[in-house]
Protein backbone atom coordinates (compact mmCIF):
# COMPACT_ATOMS: atom_id res chain seq x y z
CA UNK A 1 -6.14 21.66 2.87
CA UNK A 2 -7.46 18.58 4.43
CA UNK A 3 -8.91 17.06 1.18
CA UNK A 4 -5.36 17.25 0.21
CA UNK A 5 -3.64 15.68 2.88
CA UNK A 6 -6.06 12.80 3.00
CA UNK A 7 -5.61 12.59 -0.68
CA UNK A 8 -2.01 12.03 -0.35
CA UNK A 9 -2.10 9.78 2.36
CA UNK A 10 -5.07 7.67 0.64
CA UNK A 11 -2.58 7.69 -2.56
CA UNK A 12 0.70 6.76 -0.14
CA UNK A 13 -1.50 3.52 1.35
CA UNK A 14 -2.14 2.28 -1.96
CA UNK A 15 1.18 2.50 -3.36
CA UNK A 16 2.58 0.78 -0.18
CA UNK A 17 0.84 -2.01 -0.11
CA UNK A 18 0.39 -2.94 -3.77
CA UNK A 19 4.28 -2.19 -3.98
CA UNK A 20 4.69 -4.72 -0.76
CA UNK A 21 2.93 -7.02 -2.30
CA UNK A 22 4.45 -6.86 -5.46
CA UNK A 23 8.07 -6.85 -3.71
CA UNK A 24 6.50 -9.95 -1.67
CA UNK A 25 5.56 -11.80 -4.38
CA UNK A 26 9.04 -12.45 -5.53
CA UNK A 27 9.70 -13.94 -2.79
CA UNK A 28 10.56 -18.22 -3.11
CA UNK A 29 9.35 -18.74 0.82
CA UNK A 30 6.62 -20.74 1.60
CA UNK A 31 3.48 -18.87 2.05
CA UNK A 32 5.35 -15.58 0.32
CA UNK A 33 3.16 -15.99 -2.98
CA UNK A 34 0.05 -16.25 -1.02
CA UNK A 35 0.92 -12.77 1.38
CA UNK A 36 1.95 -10.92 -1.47
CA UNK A 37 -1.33 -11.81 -3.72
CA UNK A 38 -2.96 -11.00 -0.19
CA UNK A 39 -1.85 -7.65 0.30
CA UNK A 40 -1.90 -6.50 -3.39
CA UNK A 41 -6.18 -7.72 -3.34
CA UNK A 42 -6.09 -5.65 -0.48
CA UNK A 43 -4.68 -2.16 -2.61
CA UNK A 44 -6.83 -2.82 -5.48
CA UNK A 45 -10.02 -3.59 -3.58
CA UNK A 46 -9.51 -0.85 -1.46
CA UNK A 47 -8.35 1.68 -4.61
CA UNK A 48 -12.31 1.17 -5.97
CA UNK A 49 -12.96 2.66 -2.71
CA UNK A 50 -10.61 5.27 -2.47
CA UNK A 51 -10.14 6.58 -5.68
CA UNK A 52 -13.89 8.01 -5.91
CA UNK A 53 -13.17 9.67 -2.74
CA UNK A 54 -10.04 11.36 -3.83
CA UNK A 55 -12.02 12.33 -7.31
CA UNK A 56 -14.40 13.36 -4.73
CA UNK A 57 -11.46 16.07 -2.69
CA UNK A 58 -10.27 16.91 -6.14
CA UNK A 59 -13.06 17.88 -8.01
CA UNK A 60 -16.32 20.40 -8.07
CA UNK A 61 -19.41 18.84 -6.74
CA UNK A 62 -17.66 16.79 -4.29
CA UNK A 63 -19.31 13.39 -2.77
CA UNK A 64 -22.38 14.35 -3.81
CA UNK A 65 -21.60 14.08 -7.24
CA UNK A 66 -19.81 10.94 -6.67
CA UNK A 67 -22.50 8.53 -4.34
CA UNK A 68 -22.97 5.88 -6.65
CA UNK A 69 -18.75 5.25 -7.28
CA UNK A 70 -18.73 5.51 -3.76
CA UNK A 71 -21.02 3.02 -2.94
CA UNK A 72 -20.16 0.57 -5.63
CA UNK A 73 -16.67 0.82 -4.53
CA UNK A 74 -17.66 -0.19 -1.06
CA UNK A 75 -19.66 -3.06 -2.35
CA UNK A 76 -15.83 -4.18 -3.64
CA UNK A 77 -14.03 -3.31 -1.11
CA UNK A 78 -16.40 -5.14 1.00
CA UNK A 79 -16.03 -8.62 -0.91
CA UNK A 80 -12.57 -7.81 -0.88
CA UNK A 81 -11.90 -7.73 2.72
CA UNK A 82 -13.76 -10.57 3.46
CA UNK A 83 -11.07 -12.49 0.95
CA UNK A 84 -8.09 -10.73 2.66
CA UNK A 85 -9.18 -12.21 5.98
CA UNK A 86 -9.29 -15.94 4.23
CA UNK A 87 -5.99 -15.27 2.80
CA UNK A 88 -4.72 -14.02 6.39
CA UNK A 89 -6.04 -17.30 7.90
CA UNK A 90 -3.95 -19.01 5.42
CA UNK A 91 -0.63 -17.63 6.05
CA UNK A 92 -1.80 -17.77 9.99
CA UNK A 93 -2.23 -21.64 9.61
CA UNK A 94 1.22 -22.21 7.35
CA UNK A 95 2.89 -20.08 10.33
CA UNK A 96 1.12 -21.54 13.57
CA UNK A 97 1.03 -25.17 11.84
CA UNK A 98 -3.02 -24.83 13.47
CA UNK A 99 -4.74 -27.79 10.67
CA UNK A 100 -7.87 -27.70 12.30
CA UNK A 101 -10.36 -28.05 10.40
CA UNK A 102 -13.48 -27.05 12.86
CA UNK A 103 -11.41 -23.41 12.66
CA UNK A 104 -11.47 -23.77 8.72
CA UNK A 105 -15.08 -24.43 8.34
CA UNK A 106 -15.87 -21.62 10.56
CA UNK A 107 -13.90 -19.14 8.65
CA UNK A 108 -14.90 -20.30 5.43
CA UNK A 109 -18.56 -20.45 6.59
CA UNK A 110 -18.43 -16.90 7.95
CA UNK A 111 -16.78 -15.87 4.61
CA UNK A 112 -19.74 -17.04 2.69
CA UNK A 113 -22.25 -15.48 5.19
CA UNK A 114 -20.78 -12.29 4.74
CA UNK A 115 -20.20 -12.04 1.12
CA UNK A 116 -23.70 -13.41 0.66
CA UNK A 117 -25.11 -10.34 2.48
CA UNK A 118 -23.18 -8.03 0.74
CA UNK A 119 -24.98 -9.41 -2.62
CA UNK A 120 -28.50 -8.89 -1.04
CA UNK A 121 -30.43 -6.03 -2.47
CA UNK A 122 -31.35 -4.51 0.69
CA UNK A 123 -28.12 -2.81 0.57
CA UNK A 124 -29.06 -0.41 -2.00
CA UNK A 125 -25.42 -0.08 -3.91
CA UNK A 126 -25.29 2.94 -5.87
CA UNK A 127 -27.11 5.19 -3.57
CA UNK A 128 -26.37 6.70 0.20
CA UNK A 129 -27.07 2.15 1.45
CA UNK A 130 -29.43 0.84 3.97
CA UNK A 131 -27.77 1.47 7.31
CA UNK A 132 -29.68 -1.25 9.19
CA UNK A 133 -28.43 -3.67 6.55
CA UNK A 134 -24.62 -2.02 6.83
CA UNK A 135 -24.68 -3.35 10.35
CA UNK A 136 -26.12 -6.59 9.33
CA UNK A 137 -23.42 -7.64 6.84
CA UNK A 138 -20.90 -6.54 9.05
CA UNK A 139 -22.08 -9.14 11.67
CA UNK A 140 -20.32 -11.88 10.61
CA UNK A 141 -17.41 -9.86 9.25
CA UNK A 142 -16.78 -8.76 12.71
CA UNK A 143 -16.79 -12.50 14.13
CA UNK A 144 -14.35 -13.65 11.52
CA UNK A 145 -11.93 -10.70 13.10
CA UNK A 146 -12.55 -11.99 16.51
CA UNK A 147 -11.84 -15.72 15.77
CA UNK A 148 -8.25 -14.73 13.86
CA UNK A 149 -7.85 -12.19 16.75
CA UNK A 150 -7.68 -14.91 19.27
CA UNK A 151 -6.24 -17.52 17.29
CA UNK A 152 -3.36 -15.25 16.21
CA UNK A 153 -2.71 -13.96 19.87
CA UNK A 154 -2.03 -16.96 20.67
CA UNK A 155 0.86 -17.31 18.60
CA UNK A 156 1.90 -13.93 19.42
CA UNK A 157 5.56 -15.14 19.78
CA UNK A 158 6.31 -16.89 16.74
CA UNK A 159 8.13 -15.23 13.81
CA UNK A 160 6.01 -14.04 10.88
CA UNK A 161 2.75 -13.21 13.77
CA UNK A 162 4.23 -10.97 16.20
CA UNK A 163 1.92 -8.41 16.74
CA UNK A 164 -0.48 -9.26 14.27
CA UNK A 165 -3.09 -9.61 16.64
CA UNK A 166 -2.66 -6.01 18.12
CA UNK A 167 -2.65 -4.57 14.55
CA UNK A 168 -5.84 -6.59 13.53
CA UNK A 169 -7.50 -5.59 16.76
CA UNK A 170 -7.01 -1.82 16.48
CA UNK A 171 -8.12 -1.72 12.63
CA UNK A 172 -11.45 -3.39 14.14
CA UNK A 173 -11.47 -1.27 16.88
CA UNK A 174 -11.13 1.78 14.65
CA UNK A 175 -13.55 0.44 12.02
CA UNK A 176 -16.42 -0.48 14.29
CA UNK A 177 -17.50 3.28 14.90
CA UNK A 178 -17.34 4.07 11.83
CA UNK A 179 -19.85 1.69 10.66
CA UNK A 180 -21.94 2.55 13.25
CA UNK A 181 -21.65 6.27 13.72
CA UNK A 182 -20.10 8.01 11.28
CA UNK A 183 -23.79 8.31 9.30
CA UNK A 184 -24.76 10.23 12.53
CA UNK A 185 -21.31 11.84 13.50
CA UNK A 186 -19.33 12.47 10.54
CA UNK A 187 -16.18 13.13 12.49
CA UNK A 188 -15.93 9.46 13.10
CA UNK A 189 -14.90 8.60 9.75
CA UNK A 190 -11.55 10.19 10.42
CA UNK A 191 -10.97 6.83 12.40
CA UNK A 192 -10.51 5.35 8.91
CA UNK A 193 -7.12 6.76 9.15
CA UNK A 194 -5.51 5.10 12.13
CA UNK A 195 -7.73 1.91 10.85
CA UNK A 196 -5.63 2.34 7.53
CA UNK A 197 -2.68 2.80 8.90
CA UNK A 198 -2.89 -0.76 10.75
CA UNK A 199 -3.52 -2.87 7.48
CA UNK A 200 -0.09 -1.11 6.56
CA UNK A 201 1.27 -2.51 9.49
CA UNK A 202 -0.49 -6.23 8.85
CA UNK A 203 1.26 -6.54 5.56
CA UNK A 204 4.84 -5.22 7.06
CA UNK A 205 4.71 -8.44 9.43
CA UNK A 206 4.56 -10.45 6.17
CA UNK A 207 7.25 -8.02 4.68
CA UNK A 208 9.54 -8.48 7.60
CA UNK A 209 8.80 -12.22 7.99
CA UNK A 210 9.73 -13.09 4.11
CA UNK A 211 12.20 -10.58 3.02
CA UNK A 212 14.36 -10.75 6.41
CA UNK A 213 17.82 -9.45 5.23
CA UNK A 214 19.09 -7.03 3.20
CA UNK A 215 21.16 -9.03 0.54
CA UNK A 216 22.40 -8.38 -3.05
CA UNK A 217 19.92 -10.26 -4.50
CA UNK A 218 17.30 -7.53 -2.72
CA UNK A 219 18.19 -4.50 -5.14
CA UNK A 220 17.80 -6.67 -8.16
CA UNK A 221 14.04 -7.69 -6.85
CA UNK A 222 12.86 -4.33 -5.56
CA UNK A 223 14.30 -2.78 -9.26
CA UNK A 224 11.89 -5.52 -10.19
CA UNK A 225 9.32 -4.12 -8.09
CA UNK A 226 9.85 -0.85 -9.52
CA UNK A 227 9.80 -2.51 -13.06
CA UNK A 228 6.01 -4.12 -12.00
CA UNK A 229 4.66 -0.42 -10.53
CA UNK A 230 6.04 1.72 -13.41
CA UNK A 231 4.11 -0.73 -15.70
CA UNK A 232 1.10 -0.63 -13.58
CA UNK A 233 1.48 3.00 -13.21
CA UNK A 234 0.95 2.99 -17.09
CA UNK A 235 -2.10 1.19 -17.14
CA UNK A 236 -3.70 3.46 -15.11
CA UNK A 237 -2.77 6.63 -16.92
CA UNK A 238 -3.76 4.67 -20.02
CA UNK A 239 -7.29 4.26 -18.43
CA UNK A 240 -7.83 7.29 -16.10
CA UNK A 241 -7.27 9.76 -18.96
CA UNK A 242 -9.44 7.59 -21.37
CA UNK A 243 -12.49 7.45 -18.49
CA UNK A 244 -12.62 11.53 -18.09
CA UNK A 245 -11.38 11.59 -22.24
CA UNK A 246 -8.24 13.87 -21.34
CA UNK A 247 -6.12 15.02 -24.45
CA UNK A 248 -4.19 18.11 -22.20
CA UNK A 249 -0.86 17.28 -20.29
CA UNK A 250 -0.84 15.75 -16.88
CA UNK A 251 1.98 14.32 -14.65
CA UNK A 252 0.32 11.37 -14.62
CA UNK A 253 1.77 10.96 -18.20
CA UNK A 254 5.20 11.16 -16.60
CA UNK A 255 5.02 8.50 -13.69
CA UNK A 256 6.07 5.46 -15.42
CA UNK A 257 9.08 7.39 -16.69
CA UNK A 258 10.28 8.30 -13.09
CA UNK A 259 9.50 4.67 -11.75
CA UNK A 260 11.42 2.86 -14.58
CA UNK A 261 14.50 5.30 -14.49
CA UNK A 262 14.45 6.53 -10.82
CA UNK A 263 13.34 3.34 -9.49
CA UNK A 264 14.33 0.11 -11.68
CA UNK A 265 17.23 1.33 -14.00
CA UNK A 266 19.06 3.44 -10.90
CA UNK A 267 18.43 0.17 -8.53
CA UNK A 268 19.80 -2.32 -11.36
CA UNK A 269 22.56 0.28 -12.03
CA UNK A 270 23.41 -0.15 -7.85
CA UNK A 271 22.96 -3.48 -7.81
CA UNK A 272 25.91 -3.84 -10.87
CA UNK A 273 28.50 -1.73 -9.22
CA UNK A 274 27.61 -3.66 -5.89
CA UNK A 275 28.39 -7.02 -7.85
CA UNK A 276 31.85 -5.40 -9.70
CA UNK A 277 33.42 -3.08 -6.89
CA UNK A 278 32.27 -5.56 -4.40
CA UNK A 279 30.75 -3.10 -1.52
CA UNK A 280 29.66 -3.76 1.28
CA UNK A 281 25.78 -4.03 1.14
CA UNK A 282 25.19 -3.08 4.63
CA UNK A 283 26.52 0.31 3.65
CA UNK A 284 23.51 1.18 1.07
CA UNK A 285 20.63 -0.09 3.39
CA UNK A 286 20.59 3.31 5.12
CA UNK A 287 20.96 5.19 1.84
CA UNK A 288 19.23 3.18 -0.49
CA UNK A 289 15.76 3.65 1.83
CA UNK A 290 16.58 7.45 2.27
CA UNK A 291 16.50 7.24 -1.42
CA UNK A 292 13.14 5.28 -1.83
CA UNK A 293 11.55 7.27 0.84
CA UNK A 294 11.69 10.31 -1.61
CA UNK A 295 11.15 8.73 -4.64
CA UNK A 296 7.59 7.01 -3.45
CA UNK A 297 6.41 10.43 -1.73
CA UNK A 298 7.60 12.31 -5.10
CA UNK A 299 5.17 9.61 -7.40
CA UNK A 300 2.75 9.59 -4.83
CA UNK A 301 2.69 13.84 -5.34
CA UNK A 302 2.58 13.62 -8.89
CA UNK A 303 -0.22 11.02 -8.54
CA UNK A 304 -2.39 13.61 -6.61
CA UNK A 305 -1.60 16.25 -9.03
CA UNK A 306 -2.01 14.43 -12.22
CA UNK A 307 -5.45 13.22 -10.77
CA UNK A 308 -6.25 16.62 -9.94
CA UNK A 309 -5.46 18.20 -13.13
CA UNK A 310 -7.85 16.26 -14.51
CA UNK A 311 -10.87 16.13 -12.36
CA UNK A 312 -10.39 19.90 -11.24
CA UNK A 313 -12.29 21.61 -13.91
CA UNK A 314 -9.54 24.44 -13.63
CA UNK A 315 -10.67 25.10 -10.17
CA UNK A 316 -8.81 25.92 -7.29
CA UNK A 317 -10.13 23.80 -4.86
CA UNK A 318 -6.36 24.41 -2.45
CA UNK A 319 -3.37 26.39 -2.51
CA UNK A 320 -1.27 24.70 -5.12
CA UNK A 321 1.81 25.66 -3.24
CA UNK A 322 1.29 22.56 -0.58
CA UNK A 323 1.29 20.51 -3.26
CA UNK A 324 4.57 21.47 -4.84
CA UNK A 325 6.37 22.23 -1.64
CA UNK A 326 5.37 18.67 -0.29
CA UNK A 327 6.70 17.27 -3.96
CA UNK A 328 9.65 20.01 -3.48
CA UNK A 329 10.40 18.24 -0.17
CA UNK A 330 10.44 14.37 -2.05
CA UNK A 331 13.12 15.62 -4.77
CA UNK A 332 15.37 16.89 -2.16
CA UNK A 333 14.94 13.78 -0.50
CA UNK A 334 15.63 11.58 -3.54
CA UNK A 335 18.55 14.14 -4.24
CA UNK A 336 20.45 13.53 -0.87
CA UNK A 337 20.02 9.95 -0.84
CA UNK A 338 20.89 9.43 -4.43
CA UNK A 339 24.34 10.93 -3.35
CA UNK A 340 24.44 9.41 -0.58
CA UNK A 341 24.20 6.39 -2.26
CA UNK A 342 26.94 7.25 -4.70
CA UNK A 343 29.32 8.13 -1.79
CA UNK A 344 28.75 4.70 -0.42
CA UNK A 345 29.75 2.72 -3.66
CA UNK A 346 32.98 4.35 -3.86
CA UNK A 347 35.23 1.61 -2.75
CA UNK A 348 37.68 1.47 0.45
CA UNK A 349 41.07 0.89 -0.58
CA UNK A 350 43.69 0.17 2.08
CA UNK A 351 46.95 1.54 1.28
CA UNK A 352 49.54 -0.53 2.42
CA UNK A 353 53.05 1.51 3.09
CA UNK A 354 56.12 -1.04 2.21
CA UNK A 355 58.87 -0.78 3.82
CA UNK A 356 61.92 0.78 1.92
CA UNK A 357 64.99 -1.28 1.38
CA UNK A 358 67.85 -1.07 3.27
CA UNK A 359 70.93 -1.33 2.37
């Protein structure tokens, strides 16, 4: 049952923050292009990661069977972390206005430190690593976080960086363990969860810093966004089933379908009627989330299954009835708030009584 649950939420992280990113991205702010390119390397290096340890819950033979995806997908993640932090001391200098360049050189320098230890050898990719060399290459890693730690404290006031230095702190304080005693004490890698859960929170202070108010012009770009995942949703289904040479059914197969309808035609659909009837768009915020809330836990279910299908062997690795009632729970959800929704674009008419004529 656990295998599951960290399946889904492993699934749910990626979809946020590539989808954030993506949503980001059409953004015309300053800085917006760079944040949303930011958090979307951050989903895809972490998804080489993450997806061999979700084959890993889903299938027979477990991590074992899986070391050298494992590893190699650390190896990216790795490089891509390092790149996140660059990009994140970008956006922190176009927000403070902090040009120096001593600041630059040390980032940049640390960077290539880091990156250059993670191509070294001695790290044996593909098999269970070198742990004395995991600490190593984590070194300067771990000084990069310090130095944007304090620099972005600083600034702890300004739009666009409150809080980011708590956030950033906590995934490092989380992380750190792990990397040094989860090898020893395997119940430390659960603090991968609560270090997860604060890169979400990195990328929402770019979300809430560039997309600030909920306009008309914000359905049309997150039906967009919806557009960009079911696409991307595609690909992967494309690829997935090719990898593990699938010919059966799988819900992956029917992803893109609910992300272009449920997602971008129902948001451009909203977005119209907004536009003709003239509503009130502060009346959909409430609904309109309710509505995505169930719509990104539903894909993120079918995800999980359609993965599992595949992988499984047949096996029943958990009770398939968690699965479906936690998908069961994501319709209903999509169901209230797509009347909700509905209720809220019917337009408020004032009747006005006129007075009857006297005679």
């Amino acid at each position: 049952m656990m295998s599951l649950m960290e399946s889904i939420f492993d699934i749910g992280y990626l979809s946020l923050v590539i989808g954030l990113g993506v949503r980001i991205l059409l953004e015309r702010k300053e800085g917006a292009k760079n944040f949303g390119i930011m958090a979307i390397l951050l989903g895809l290096g972490d998804a080489f990661h993450l997806i061999p340890r979700l084959v890993s819950h889903l299938s027979l033979g477990g991590f074992e069977k899986n070391i050298a995806a494992l590893s190699w997908g650390e190896f990216v993640t790795s490089i891509t972390m390092t790149i996140f932090y660059i990009m994140f001391y970008r956006y922190y200098v176009g927000i403070a206005g902090d040009k120096s360049k001593r600041k630059s050189m040390l980032i940049y320098g640390l960077a290539i430190v880091r990156i250059g230890l993670v191509l070294m050898p001695q790290n044996l990719w593909g098999s269970q690593g070198d742990y004395t060399f995991a600490i190593i290459r984590n070194i300067p890693f771990l000084i990069m976080g310090i130095l944007i730690i304090g620099w972005t404290y600083k600034y702890r006031h300004i739009d666009g960086l409150k809080n980011a230095s708590i956030f950033i702190f906590l995934s490092f304080l989380f992380y750190i363990p792990v990397v040094v005693g989860a090898r020893f004490i395997p119940i430390l890698g659960a603090l991968m969860i609560p270090k997860t859960i604060m890169y979400v929170l990195i990328v929402m202070v770019g979300y809430r810093y560039f997309v600030d108010e909920f306009e008309q012009e914000n359905i049309f770009k997150l039906a967009i966004s919806f557009l960009i995942m079911g696409l991307i949703s595609g690909v992967f289904y494309r690829e997935f089933v090719k990898y593990y040479k699938w010919q059966g059914l799988t819900s992956l197969s029917f992803i893109h379908v609910h992300l272009l309808t449920l997602g971008f035609m129902m948001l451009v659909l909203v977005y119209m009627l907004v536009k003709i009837l003239r509503i009130d768009i502060i009346k959909l915020k409430r609904p309109i989330k309710l509505y995505l809330s169930g719509l990104v836990l539903t894909i993120v279910c079918m995800l999980v299954k359609g993965i599992y299908e595949i992988t499984s062997a047949g096996a029943d690795l958990f009770p398939r009835a968690a699965l479906s009632g936690i998908s069961g729970l994501g319709h209903m959800i999509i169901g209230i708030g797509m009347v909700w929704v509905l209720i809220s674009l019917i337009p408020e008419k004032n009747l006005q009584k006129t007075p009857e004529n006297k005679i």
